[in-house]
C-alpha atoms as a PDB file:
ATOM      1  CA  UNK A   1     -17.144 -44.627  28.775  1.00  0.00           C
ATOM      2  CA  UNK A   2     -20.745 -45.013  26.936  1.00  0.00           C
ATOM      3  CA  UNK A   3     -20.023 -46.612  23.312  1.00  0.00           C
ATOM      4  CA  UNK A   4     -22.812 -45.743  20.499  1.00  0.00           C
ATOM      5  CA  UNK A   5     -22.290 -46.735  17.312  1.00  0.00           C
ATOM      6  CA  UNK A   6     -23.459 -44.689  13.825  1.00  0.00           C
ATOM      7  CA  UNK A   7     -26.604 -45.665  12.437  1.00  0.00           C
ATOM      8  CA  UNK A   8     -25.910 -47.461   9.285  1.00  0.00           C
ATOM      9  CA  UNK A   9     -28.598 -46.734   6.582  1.00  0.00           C
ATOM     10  CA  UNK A  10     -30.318 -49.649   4.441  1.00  0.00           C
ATOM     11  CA  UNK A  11     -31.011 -46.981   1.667  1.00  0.00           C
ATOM     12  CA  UNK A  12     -28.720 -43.687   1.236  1.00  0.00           C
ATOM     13  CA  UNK A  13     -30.350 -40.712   2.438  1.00  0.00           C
ATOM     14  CA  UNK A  14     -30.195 -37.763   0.174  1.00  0.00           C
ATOM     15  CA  UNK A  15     -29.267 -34.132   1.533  1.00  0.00           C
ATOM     16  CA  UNK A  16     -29.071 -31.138  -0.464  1.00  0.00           C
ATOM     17  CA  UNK A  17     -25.929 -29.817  -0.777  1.00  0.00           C
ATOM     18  CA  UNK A  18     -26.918 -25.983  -1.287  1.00  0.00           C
ATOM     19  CA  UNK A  19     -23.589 -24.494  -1.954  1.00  0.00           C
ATOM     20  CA  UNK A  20     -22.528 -27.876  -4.865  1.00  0.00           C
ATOM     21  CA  UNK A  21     -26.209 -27.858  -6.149  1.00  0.00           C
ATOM     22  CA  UNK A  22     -27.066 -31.101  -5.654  1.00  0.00           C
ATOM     23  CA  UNK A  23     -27.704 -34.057  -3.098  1.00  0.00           C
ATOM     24  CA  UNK A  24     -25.305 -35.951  -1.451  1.00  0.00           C
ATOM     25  CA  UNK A  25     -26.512 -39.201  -0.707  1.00  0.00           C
ATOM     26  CA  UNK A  26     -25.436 -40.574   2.807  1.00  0.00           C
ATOM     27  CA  UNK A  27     -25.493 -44.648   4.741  1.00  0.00           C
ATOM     28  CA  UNK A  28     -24.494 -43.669   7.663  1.00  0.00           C
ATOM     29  CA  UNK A  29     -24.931 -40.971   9.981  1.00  0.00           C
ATOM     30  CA  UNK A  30     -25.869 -39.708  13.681  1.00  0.00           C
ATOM     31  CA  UNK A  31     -28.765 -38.057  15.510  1.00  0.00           C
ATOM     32  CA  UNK A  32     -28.414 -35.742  17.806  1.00  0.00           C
ATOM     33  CA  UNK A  33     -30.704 -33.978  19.876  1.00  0.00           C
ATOM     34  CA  UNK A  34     -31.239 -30.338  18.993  1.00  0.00           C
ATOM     35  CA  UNK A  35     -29.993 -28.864  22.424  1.00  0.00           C
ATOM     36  CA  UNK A  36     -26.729 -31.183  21.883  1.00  0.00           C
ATOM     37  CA  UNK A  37     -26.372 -30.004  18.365  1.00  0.00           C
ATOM     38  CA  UNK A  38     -26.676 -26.061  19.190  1.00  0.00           C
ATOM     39  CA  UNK A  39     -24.004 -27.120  22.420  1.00  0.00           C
ATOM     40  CA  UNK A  40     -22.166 -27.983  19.664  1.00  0.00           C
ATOM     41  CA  UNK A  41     -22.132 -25.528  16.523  1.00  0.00           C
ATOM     42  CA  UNK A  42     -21.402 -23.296  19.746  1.00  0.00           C
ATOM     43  CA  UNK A  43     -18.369 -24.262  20.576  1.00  0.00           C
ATOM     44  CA  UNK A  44     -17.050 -24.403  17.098  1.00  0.00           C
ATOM     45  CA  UNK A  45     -13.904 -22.066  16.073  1.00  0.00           C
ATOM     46  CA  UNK A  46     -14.659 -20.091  13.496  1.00  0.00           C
ATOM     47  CA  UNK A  47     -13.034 -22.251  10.299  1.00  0.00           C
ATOM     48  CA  UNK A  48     -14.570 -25.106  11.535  1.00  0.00           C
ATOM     49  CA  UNK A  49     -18.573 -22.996  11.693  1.00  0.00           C
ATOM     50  CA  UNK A  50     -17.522 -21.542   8.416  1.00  0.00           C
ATOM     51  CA  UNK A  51     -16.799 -24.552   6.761  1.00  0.00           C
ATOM     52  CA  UNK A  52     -19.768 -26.476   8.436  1.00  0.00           C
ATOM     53  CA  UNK A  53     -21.929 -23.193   6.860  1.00  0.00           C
ATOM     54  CA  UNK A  54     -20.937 -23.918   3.895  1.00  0.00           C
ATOM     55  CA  UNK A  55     -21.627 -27.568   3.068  1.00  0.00           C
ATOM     56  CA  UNK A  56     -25.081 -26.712   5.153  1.00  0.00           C
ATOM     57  CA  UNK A  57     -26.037 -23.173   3.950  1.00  0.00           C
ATOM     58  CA  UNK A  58     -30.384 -22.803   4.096  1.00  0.00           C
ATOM     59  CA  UNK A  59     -30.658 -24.984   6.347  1.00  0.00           C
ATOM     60  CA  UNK A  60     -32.324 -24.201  10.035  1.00  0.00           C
ATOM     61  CA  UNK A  61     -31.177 -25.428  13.387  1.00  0.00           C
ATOM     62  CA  UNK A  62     -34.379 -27.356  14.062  1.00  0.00           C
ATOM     63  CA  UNK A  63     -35.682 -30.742  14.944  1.00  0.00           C
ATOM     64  CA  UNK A  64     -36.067 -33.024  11.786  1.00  0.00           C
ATOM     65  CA  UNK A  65     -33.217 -30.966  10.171  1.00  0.00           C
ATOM     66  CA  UNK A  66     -30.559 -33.402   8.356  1.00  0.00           C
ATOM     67  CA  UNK A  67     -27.274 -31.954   7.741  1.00  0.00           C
ATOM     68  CA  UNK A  68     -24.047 -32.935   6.051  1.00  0.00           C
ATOM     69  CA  UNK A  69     -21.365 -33.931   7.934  1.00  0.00           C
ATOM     70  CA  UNK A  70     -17.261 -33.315   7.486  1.00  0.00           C
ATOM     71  CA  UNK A  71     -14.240 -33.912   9.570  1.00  0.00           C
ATOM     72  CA  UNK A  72     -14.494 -30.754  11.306  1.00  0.00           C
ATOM     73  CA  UNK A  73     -17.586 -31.908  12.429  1.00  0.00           C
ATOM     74  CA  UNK A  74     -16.785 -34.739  13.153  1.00  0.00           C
ATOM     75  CA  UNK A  75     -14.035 -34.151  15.251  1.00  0.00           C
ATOM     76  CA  UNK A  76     -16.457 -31.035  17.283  1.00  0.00           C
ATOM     77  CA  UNK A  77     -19.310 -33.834  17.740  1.00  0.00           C
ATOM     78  CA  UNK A  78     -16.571 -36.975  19.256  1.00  0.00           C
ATOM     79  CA  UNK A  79     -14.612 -33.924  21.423  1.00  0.00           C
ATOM     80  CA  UNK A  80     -18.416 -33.196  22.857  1.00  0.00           C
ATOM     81  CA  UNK A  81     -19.569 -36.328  23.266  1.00  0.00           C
ATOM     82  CA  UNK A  82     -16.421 -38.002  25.093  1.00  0.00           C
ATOM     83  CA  UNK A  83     -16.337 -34.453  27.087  1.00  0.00           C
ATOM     84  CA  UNK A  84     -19.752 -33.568  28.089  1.00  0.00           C
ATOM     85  CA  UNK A  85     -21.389 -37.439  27.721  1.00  0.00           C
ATOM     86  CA  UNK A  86     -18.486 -39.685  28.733  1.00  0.00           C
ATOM     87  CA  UNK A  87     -19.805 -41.274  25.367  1.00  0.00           C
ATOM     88  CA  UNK A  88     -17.935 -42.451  22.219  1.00  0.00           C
ATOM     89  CA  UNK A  89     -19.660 -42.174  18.859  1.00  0.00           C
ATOM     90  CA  UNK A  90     -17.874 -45.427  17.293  1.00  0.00           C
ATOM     91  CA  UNK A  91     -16.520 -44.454  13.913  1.00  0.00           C
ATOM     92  CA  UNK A  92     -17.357 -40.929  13.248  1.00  0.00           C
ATOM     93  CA  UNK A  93     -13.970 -39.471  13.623  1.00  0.00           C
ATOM     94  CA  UNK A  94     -12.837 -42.159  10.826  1.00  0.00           C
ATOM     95  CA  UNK A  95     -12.991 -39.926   7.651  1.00  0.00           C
ATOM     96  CA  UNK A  96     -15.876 -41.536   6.070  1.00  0.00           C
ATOM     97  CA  UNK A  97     -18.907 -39.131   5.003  1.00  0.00           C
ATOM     98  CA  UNK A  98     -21.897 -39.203   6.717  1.00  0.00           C
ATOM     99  CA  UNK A  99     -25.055 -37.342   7.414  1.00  0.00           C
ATOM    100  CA  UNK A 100     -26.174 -35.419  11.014  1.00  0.00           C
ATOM    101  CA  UNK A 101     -29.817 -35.637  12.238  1.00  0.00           C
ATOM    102  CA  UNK A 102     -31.466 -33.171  14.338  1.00  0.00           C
ATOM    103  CA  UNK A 103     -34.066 -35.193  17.212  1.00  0.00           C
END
């Protein structure tokens, strides 16, 4: 298995936060290409798309696009990645916040 590891940020990136009205301010996160990414918010069960739409509400499914990430996230993006990649996103499925980037 392929082993990638989260990019770690040397400043926080700031994401809007739509739903909390304000930014939440990420150092580590994951890009993902934007075919991988709609793969993904496919496969999603319903709790886990409803909760991901609302920590990411506005926002477009489009290259450039950051979004913020959550366990259930989390969890969909390592079960795609080990499934369809045979690749391991080192320490995404840890519980620590980070940040989603559409390339």
């Amino acid at each position: 298995m392929i082993q990638i590891d989260m990019i770690t940020e040397p400043k926080p990136i700031n994401i809007s936060h739509h739903t909390y009205k304000r930014e939440c301010r990420y150092t580590r996160g994951v890009h993902i290409s934007l075919e991988d990414f709609q793969q993904i918010i496919n496969s999603m069960c319903s709790d886990t798309r409803i909760y991901f739409d609302f920590h990411n509400s506005a926002k477009q499914l489009k290259s450039g696009e950051y979004f913020n990430g959550h366990a259930g996230l989390a969890r969909q993006i390592d079960s795609y990645y080990r499934t369809m990649k045979n690749t391991e996103i080192v320490g995404i499925n840890n519980g620590l916040d980070f940040y989603v980037k559409i390339i």
